[in-house]
C-alpha atoms as a PDB file:
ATOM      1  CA  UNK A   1      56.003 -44.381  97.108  1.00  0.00           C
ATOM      2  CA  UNK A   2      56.411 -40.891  98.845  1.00  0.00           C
ATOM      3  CA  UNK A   3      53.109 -38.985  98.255  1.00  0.00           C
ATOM      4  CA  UNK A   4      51.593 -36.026  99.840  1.00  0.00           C
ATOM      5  CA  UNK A   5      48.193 -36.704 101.796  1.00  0.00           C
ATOM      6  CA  UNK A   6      46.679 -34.539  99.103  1.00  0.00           C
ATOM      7  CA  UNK A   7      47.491 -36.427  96.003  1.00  0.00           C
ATOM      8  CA  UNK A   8      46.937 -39.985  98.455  1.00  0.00           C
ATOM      9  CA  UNK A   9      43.519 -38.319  98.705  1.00  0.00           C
ATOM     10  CA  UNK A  10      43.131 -37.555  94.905  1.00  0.00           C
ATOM     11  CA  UNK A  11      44.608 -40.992  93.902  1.00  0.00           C
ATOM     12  CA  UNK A  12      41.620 -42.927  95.637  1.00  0.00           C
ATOM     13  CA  UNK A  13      39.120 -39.854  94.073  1.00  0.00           C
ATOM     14  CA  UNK A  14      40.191 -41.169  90.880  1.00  0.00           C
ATOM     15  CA  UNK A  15      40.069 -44.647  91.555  1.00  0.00           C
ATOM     16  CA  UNK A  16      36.777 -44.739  92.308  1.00  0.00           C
ATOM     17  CA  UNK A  17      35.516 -42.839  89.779  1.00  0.00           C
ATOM     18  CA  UNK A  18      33.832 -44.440  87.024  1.00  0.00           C
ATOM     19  CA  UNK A  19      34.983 -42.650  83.661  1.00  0.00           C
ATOM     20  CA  UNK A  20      38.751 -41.923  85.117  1.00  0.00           C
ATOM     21  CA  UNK A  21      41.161 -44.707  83.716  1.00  0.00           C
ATOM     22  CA  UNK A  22      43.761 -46.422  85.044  1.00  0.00           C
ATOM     23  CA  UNK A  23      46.511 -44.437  82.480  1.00  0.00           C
ATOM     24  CA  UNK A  24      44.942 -41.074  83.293  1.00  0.00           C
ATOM     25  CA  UNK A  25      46.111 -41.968  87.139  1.00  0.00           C
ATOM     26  CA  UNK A  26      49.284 -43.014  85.879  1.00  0.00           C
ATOM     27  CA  UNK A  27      50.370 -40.088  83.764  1.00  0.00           C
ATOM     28  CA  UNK A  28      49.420 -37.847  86.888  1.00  0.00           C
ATOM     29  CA  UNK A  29      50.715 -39.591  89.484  1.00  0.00           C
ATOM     30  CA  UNK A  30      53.141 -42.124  87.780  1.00  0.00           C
ATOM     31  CA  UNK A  31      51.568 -45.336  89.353  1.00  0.00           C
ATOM     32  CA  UNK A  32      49.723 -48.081  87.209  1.00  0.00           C
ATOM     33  CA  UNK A  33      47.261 -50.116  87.465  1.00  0.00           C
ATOM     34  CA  UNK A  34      49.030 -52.622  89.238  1.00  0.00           C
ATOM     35  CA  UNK A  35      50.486 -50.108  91.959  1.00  0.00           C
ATOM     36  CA  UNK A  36      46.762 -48.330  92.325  1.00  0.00           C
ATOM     37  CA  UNK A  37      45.811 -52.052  93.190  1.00  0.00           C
ATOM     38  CA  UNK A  38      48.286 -52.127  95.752  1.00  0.00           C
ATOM     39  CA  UNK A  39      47.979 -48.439  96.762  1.00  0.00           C
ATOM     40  CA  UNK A  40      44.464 -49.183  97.157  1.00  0.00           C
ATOM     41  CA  UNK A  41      44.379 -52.027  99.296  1.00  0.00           C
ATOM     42  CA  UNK A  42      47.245 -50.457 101.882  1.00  0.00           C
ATOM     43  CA  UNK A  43      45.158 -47.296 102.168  1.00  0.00           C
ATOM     44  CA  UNK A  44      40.918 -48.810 101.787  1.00  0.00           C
ATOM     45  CA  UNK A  45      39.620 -51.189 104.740  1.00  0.00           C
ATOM     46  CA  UNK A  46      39.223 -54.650 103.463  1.00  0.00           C
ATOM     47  CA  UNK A  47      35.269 -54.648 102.729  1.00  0.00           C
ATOM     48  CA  UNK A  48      36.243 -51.410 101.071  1.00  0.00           C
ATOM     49  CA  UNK A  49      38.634 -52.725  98.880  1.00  0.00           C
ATOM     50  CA  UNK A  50      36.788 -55.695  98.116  1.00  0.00           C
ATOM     51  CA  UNK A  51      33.950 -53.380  96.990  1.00  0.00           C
ATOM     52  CA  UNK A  52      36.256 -51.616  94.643  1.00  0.00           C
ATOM     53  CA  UNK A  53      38.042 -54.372  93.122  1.00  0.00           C
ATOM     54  CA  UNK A  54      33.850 -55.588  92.253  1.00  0.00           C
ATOM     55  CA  UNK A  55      33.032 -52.045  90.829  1.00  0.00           C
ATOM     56  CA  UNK A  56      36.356 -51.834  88.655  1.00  0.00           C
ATOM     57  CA  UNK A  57      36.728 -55.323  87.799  1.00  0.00           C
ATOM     58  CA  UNK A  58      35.500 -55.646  83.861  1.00  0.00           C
ATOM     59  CA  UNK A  59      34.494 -51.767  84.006  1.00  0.00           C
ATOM     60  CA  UNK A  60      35.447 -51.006  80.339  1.00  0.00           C
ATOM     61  CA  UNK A  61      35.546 -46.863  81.397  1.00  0.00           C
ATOM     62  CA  UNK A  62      38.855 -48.013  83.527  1.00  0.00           C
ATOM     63  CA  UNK A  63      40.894 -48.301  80.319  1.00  0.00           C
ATOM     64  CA  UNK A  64      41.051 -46.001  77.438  1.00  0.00           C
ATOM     65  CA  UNK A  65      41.981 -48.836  74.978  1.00  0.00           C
ATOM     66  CA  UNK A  66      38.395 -50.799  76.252  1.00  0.00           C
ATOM     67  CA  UNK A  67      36.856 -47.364  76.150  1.00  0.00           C
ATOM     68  CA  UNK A  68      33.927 -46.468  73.502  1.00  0.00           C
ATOM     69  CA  UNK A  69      34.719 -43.816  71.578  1.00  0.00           C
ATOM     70  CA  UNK A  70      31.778 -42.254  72.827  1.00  0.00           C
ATOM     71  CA  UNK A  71      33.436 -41.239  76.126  1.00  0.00           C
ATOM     72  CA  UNK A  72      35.255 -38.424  75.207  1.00  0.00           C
ATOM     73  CA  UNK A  73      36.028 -37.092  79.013  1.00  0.00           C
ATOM     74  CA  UNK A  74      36.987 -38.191  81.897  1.00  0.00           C
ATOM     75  CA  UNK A  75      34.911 -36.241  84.326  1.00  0.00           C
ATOM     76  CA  UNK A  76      31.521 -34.752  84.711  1.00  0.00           C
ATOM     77  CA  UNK A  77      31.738 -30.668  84.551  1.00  0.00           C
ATOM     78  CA  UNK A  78      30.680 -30.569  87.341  1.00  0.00           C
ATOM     79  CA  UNK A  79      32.760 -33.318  89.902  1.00  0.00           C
ATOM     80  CA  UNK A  80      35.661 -30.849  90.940  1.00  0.00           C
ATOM     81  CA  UNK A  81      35.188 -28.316  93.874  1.00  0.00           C
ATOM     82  CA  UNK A  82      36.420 -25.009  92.833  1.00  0.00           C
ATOM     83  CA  UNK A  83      39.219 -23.848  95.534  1.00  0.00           C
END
């Protein structure tokens, strides 16, 4: 996986955020969940990783298909830094 430190960067942003799923990484970036696993725990220290797996693990806002109907975005307005 040849990625730019910039989308590394934006790949863990996402990962960590609550209401961005797993398919909305991998239509970006072309990675699923399995490879964000993996990408996650090459690039996070261990505790760090272990605290992610804990927060994503059973987190229904990871995957649209588990997703409420409610959610109807992905982001908050006003998460993304205007460059």
């Amino acid at each position: 996986m040849s990625l730019l430190m910039d989308e590394e960067s934006r790949i863990i942003e996402m990962a960590w955020e609550d209401r961005t799923p797993f398919e909305a990484i991998e239509k970006q970036f072309g990675i699923n969940e399995t490879e964000v696993i993996k990408f996650m725990r090459s690039r996070l220290k261990p505790r760090s990783f272990r605290r992610w797996r804990e927060r994503v693990s059973g987190r229904s806002t990871k995957h649209l298909k588990l997703r409420s109907p409610d959610v109807i975005r992905s982001h908050c307005p006003t998460q993304y830094k205007h460059r």
